[in-house]
Protein backbone atom coordinates (compact mmCIF):
# COMPACT_ATOMS: atom_id res chain seq x y z
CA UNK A 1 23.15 25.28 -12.75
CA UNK A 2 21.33 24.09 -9.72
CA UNK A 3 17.57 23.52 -10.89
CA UNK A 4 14.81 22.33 -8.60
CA UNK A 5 12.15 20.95 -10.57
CA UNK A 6 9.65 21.01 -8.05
CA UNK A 7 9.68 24.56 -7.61
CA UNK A 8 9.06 24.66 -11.46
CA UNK A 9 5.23 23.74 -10.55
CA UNK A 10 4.15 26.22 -9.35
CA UNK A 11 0.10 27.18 -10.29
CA UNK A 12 0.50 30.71 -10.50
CA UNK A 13 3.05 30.25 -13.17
CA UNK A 14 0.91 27.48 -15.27
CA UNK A 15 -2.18 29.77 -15.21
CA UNK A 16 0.24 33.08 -16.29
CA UNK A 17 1.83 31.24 -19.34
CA UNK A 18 -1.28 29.01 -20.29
CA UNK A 19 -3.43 31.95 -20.83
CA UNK A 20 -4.17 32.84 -24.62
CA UNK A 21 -1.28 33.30 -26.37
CA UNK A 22 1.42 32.38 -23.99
CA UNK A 23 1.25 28.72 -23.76
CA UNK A 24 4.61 28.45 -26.55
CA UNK A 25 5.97 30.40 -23.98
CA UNK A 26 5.71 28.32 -21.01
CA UNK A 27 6.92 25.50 -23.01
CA UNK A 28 10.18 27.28 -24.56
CA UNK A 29 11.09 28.02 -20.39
CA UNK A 30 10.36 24.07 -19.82
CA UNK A 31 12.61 22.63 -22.51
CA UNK A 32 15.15 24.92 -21.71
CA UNK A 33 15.16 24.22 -18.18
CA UNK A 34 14.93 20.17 -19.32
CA UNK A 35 16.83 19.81 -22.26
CA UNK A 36 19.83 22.79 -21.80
CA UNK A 37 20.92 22.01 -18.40
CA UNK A 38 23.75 19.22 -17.77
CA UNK A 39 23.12 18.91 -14.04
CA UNK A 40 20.25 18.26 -12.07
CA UNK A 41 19.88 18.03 -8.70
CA UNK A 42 17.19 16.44 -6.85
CA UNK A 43 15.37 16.92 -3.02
CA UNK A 44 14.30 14.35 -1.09
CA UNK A 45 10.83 14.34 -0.03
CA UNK A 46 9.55 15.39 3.66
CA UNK A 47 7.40 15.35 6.46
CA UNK A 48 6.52 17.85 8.93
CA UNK A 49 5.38 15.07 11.75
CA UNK A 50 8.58 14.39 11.61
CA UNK A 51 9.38 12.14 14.77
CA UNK A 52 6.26 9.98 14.12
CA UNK A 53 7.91 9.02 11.61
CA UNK A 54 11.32 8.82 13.41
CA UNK A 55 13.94 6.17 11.72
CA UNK A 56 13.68 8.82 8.45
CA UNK A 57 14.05 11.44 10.26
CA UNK A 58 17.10 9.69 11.57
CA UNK A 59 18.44 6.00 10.91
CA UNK A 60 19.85 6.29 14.96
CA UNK A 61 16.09 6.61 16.20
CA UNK A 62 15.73 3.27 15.29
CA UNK A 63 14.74 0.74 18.28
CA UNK A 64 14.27 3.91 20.76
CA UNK A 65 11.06 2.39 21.40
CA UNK A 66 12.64 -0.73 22.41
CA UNK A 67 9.24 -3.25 21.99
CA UNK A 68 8.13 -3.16 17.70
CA UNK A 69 6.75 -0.03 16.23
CA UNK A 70 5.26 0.34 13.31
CA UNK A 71 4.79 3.69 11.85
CA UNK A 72 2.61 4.95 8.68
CA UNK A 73 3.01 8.08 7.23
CA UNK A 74 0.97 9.44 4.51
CA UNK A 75 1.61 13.52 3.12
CA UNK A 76 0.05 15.20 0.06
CA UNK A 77 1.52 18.26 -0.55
CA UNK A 78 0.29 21.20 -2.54
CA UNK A 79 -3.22 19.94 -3.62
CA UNK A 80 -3.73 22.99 -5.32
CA UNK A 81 -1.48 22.07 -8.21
CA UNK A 82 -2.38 19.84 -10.59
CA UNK A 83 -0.27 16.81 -10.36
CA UNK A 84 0.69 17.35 -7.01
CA UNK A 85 3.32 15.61 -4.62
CA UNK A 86 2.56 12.56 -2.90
CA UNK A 87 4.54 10.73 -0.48
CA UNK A 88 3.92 7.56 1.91
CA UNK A 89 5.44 5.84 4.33
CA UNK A 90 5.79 2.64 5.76
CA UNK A 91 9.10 1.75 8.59
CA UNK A 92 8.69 -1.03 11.16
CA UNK A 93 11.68 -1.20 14.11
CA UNK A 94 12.44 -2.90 17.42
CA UNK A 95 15.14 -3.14 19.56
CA UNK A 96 17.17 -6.51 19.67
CA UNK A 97 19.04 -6.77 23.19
CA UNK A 98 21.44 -9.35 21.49
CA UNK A 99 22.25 -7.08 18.99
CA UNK A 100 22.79 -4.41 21.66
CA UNK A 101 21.00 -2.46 19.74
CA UNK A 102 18.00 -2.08 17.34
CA UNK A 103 16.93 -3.12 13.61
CA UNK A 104 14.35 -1.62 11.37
CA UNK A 105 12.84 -1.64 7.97
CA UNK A 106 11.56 1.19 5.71
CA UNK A 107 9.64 1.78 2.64
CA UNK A 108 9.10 4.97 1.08
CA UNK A 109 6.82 6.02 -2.05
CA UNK A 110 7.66 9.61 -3.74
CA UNK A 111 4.77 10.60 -6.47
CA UNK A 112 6.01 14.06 -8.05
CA UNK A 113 2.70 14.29 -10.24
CA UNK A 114 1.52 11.44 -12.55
CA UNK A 115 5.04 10.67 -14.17
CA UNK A 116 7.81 10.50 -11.87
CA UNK A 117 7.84 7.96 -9.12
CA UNK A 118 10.78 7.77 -6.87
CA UNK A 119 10.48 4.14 -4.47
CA UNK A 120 13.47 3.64 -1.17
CA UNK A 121 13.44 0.25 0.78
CA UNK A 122 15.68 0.64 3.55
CA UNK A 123 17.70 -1.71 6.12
CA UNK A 124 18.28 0.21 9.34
CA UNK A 125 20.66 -1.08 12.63
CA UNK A 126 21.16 1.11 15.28
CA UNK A 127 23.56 0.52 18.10
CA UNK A 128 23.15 1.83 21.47
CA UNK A 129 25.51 2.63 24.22
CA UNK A 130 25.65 4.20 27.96
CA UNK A 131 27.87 6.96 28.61
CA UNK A 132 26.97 7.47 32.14
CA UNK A 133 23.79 6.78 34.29
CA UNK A 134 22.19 8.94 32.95
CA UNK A 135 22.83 9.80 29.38
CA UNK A 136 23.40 7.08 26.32
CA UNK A 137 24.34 7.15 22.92
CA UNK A 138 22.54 5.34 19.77
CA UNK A 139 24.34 5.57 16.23
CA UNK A 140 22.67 3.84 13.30
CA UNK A 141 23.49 2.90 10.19
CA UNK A 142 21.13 2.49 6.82
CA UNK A 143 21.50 0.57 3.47
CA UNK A 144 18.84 1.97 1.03
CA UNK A 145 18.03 0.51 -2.18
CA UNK A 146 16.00 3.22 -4.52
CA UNK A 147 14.61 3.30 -7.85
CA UNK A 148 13.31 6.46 -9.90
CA UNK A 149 11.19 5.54 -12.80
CA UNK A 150 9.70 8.23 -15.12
CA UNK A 151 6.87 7.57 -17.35
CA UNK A 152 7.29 9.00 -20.77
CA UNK A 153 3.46 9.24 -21.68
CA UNK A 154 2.64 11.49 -19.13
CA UNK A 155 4.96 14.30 -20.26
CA UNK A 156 3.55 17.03 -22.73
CA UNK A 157 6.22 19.10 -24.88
CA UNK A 158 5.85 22.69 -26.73
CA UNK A 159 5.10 21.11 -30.04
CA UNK A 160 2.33 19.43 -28.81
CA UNK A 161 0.34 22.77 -28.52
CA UNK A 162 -1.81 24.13 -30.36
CA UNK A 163 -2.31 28.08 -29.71
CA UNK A 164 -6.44 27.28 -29.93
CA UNK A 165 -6.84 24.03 -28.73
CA UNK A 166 -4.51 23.22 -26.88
CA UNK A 167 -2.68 19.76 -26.47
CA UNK A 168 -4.12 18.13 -29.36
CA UNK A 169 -0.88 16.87 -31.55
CA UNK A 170 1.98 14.11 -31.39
CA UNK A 171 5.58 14.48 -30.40
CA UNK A 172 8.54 14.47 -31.94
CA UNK A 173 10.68 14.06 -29.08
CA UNK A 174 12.34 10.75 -28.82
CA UNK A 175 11.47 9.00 -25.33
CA UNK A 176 14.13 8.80 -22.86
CA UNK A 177 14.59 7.99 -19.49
CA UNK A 178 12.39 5.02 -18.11
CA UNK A 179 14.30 3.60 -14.74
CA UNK A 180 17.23 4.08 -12.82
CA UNK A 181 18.07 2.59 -9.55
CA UNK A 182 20.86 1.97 -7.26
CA UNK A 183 22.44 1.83 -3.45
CA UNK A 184 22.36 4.85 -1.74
CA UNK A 185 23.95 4.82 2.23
CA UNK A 186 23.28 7.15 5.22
CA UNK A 187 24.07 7.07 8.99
CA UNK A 188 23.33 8.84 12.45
CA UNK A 189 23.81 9.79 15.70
CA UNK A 190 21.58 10.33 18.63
CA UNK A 191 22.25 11.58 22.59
CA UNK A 192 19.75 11.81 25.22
CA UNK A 193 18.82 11.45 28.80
CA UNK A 194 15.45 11.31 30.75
CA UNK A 195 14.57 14.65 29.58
CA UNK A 196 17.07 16.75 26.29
CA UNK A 197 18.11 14.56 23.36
CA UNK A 198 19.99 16.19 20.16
CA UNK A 199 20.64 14.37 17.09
CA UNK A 200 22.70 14.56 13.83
CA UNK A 201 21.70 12.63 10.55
CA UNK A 202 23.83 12.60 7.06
CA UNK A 203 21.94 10.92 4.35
CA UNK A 204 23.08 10.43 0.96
CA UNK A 205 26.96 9.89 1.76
CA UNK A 206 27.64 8.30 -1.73
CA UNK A 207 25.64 10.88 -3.33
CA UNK A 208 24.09 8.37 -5.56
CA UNK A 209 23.67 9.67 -9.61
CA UNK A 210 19.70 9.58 -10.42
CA UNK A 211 20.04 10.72 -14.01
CA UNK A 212 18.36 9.00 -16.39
CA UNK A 213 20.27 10.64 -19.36
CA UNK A 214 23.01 9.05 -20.39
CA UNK A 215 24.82 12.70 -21.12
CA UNK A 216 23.25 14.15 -18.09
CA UNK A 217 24.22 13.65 -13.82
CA UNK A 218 21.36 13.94 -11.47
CA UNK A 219 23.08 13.29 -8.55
CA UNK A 220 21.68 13.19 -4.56
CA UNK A 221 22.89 15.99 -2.62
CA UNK A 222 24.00 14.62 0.92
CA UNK A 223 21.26 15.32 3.48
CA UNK A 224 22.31 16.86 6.54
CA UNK A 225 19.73 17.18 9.66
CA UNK A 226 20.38 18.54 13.03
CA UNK A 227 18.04 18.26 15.54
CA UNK A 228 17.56 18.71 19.29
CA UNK A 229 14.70 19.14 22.00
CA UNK A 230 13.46 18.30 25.20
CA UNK A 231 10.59 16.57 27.12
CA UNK A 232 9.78 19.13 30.16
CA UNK A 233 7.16 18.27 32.88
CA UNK A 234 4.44 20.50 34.07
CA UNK A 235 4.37 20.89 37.12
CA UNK A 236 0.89 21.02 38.54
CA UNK A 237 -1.38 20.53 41.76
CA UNK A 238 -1.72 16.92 43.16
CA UNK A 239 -4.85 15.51 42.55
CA UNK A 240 -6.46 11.95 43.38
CA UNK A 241 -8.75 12.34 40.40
CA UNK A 242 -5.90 13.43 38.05
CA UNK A 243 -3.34 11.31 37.45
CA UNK A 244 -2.24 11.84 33.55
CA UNK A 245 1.34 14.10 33.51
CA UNK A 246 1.51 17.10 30.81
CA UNK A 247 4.92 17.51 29.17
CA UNK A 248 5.80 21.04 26.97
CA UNK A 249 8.35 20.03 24.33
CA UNK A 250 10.35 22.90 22.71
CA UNK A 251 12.35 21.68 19.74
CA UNK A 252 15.05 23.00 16.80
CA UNK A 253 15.57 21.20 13.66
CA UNK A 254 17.98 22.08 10.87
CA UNK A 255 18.32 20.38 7.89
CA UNK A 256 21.08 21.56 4.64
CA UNK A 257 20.68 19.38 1.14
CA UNK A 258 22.71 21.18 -1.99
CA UNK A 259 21.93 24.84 -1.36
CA UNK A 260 18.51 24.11 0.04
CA UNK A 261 18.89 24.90 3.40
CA UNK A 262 15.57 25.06 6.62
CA UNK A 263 14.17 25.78 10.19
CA UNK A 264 12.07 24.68 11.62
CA UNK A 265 10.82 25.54 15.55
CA UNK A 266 8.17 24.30 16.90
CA UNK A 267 6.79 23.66 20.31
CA UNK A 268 4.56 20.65 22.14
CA UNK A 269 2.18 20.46 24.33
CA UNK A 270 1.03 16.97 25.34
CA UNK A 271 -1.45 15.77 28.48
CA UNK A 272 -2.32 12.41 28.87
CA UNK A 273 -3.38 10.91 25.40
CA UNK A 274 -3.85 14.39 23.87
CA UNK A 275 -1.09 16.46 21.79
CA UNK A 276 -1.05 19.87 20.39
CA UNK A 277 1.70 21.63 18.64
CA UNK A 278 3.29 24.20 15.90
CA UNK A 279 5.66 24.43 13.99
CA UNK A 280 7.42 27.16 12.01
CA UNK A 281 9.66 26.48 9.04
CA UNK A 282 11.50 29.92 7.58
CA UNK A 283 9.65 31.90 5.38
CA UNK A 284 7.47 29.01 4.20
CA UNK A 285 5.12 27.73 6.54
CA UNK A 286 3.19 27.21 10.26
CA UNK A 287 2.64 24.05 10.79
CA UNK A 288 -0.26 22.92 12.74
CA UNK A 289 -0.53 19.84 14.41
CA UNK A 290 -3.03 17.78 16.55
CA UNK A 291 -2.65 13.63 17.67
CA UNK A 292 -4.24 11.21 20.11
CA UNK A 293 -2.43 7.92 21.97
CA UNK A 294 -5.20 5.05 22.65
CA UNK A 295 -3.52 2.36 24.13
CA UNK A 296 -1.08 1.24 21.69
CA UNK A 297 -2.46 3.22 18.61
CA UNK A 298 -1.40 6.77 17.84
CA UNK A 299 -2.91 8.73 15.31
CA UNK A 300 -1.74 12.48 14.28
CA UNK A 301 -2.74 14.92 11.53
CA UNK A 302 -0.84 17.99 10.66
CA UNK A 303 -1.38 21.27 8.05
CA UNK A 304 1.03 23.31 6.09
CA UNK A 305 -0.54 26.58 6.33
CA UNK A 306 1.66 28.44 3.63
CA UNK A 307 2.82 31.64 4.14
CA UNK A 308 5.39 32.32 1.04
CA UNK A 309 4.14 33.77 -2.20
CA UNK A 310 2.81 30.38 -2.84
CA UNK A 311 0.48 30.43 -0.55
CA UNK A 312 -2.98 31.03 -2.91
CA UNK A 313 -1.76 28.22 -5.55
CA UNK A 314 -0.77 25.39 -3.20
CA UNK A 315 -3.46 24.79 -0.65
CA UNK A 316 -1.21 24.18 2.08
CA UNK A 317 -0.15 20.34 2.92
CA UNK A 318 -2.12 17.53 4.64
CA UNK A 319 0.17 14.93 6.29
CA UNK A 320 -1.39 11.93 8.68
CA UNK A 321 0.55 9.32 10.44
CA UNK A 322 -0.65 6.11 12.17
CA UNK A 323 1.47 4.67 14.63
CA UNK A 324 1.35 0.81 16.66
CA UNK A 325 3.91 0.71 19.59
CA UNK A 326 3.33 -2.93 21.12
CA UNK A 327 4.17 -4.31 24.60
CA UNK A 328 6.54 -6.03 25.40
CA UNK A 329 8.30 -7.64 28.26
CA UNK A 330 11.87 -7.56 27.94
CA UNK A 331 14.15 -9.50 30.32
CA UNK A 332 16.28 -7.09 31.57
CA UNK A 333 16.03 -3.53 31.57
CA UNK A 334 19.51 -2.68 30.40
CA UNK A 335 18.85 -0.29 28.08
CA UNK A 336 16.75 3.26 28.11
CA UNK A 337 14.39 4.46 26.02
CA UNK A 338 14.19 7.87 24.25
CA UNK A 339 12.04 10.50 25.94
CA UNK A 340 11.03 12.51 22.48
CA UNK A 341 8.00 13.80 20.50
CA UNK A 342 5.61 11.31 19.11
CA UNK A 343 4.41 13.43 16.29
């Protein structure tokens, strides 16, 4: 049975069965769904800015900006549910011209409400190459430790209810769980020129097992993201007192996990340190999107507007990202960077 626990929390529900009367109900559909099925399968948490926060987006993205980059990412999703879904982000890359290629780090933080807590510190080394004068190749390659810890006092269960007050009495259930962890791999593959670039990621290749029953598998779906766009000058009338370009950036991304399967289109428009753009993921959500470049700083904010039958209970999703791209001086420009998005 292929069981999504996220899209168990849904508000609507909670407020149907935890009006008078039905609250035993809502609990016998929770233990079932917990303590009946043998397989779980879990999702990995996103973000819709999703080339601001490029190396998890795809591990071959790393270095693209050849000088360090640091990139925060920070998403709260659904804060119309209680005990919503919290994610952060923190990667820093470069490339290394000895390496022929680039290296970068990655931490990730996963809060699915106040008990489950799933933590991912990755190694990342991509390797670039030139196919011809004009187009390149980078591949990269990631080693991810995780960890998935559930707190056990944070849970409630159906005999903890009482039909007047509410949840007022002890457990029974024995605790289980507490932390699992583990190596998890993933790799990708990225082509571009001065203007298109299209990308393949596969995450997960082991397909790690999560459970933290010892009679139950929880294993990691592999991840698979395609994705492919292009930076596209405006072309505009000369001006001495105007000298910052605009770009319009049309892009496609596809990504499969399990039987979870998305699209998502969406469009830029950019013009000196100002960038606009929207997004549209199937069936769920528009995404809207705004960011600034000062210097070296880059700062973006984005909102889920949701458009699915969740759309009243959820609130939508707030994502920011923060990003430092510092200068450097390399010593010979052998290699070229990656035209793409920045948010």
């Amino acid at each position: 049975m292929n069981f999504n626990f996220n899209k168990l929390v849904n508000k609507q529900i909670i407020s149907y069965y935890f009006k008078p009367g039905k609250v035993y109900l809502f609990s016998i559909i929770l233990s079932f769904f917990t303590l009946f099925n043998t397989h779980f399968y879990s999702q990995d948490a996103e973000f819709t800015q999703f080339y601001s926060n490029p190396i998890y987006l795809n591990p071959a993205l790393t270095g693209t900006h050849m000088c360090p980059r640091v990139s925060m990412n920070y998403r709260n999703q659904w804060p119309g549910i209680s005990g919503t879904f919290v994610t952060s982000a923190f990667s820093y890359d470069q490339h290394v011209s000895s390496l022929h290629g680039g290296l970068g780090l990655m931490f990730v933080n996963d809060q699915a409400s106040n008990s489950l807590v799933n933590t991912r510190i990755s190694g990342i080394y991509s390797y670039q190459m030139k196919v011809s004068r004009k187009f390149s190749i980078r591949t990269g390659f990631e080693a991810t430790y995780w960890q998935k810890s559930l707190d056990w006092n944070q849970l409630t269960f159906g005999d903890m209810i009482d039909p007047i007050r509410g949840f007022v009495y002890q457990t029974q259930d024995i605790p289980r769980g507490g932390t699992v962890g583990g190596l998890d791999l993933s790799a990708g593959i990225v082509g571009f020129s001065e203007q298109f670039y299209i990308g393949f990621a596969a995450h997960h290749l082991t397909e790690p097992d999560e459970s933290m029953l010892s009679n139950n598998s929880s294993p990691i779906p592999r991840k698979y993201t395609g994705h492919i766009g292009a930076m596209i000058p405006l072309a505009g009338k000369a001006s001495k007192y105007e000298t910052e370009e605009a770009f319009i950036s049309p892009n496609i991304l596809y990504r499969r996990q399990g039987s979870f399967q998305q699209i998502n289109m969406g469009i830029y428009l950019s013009k000196g340190p100002l960038v606009g753009g929207v997004w549209y993921r199937n069936q769920d959500a528009f995404i809207l999107l705004v960011g600034m470049q000062m210097g070296q700083v880059k700062f973006g904010y984005s909102y889920d507007v949701t458009v699915s039958k969740l759309s009243m209970a959820t609130s939508g999703s707030h994502e920011l990202s923060l990003q430092l791209n510092f200068v450097c001086e390399p010593k010979k420009r052998t290699y070229r960077t990656i035209s793409c998005p920045s948010f």
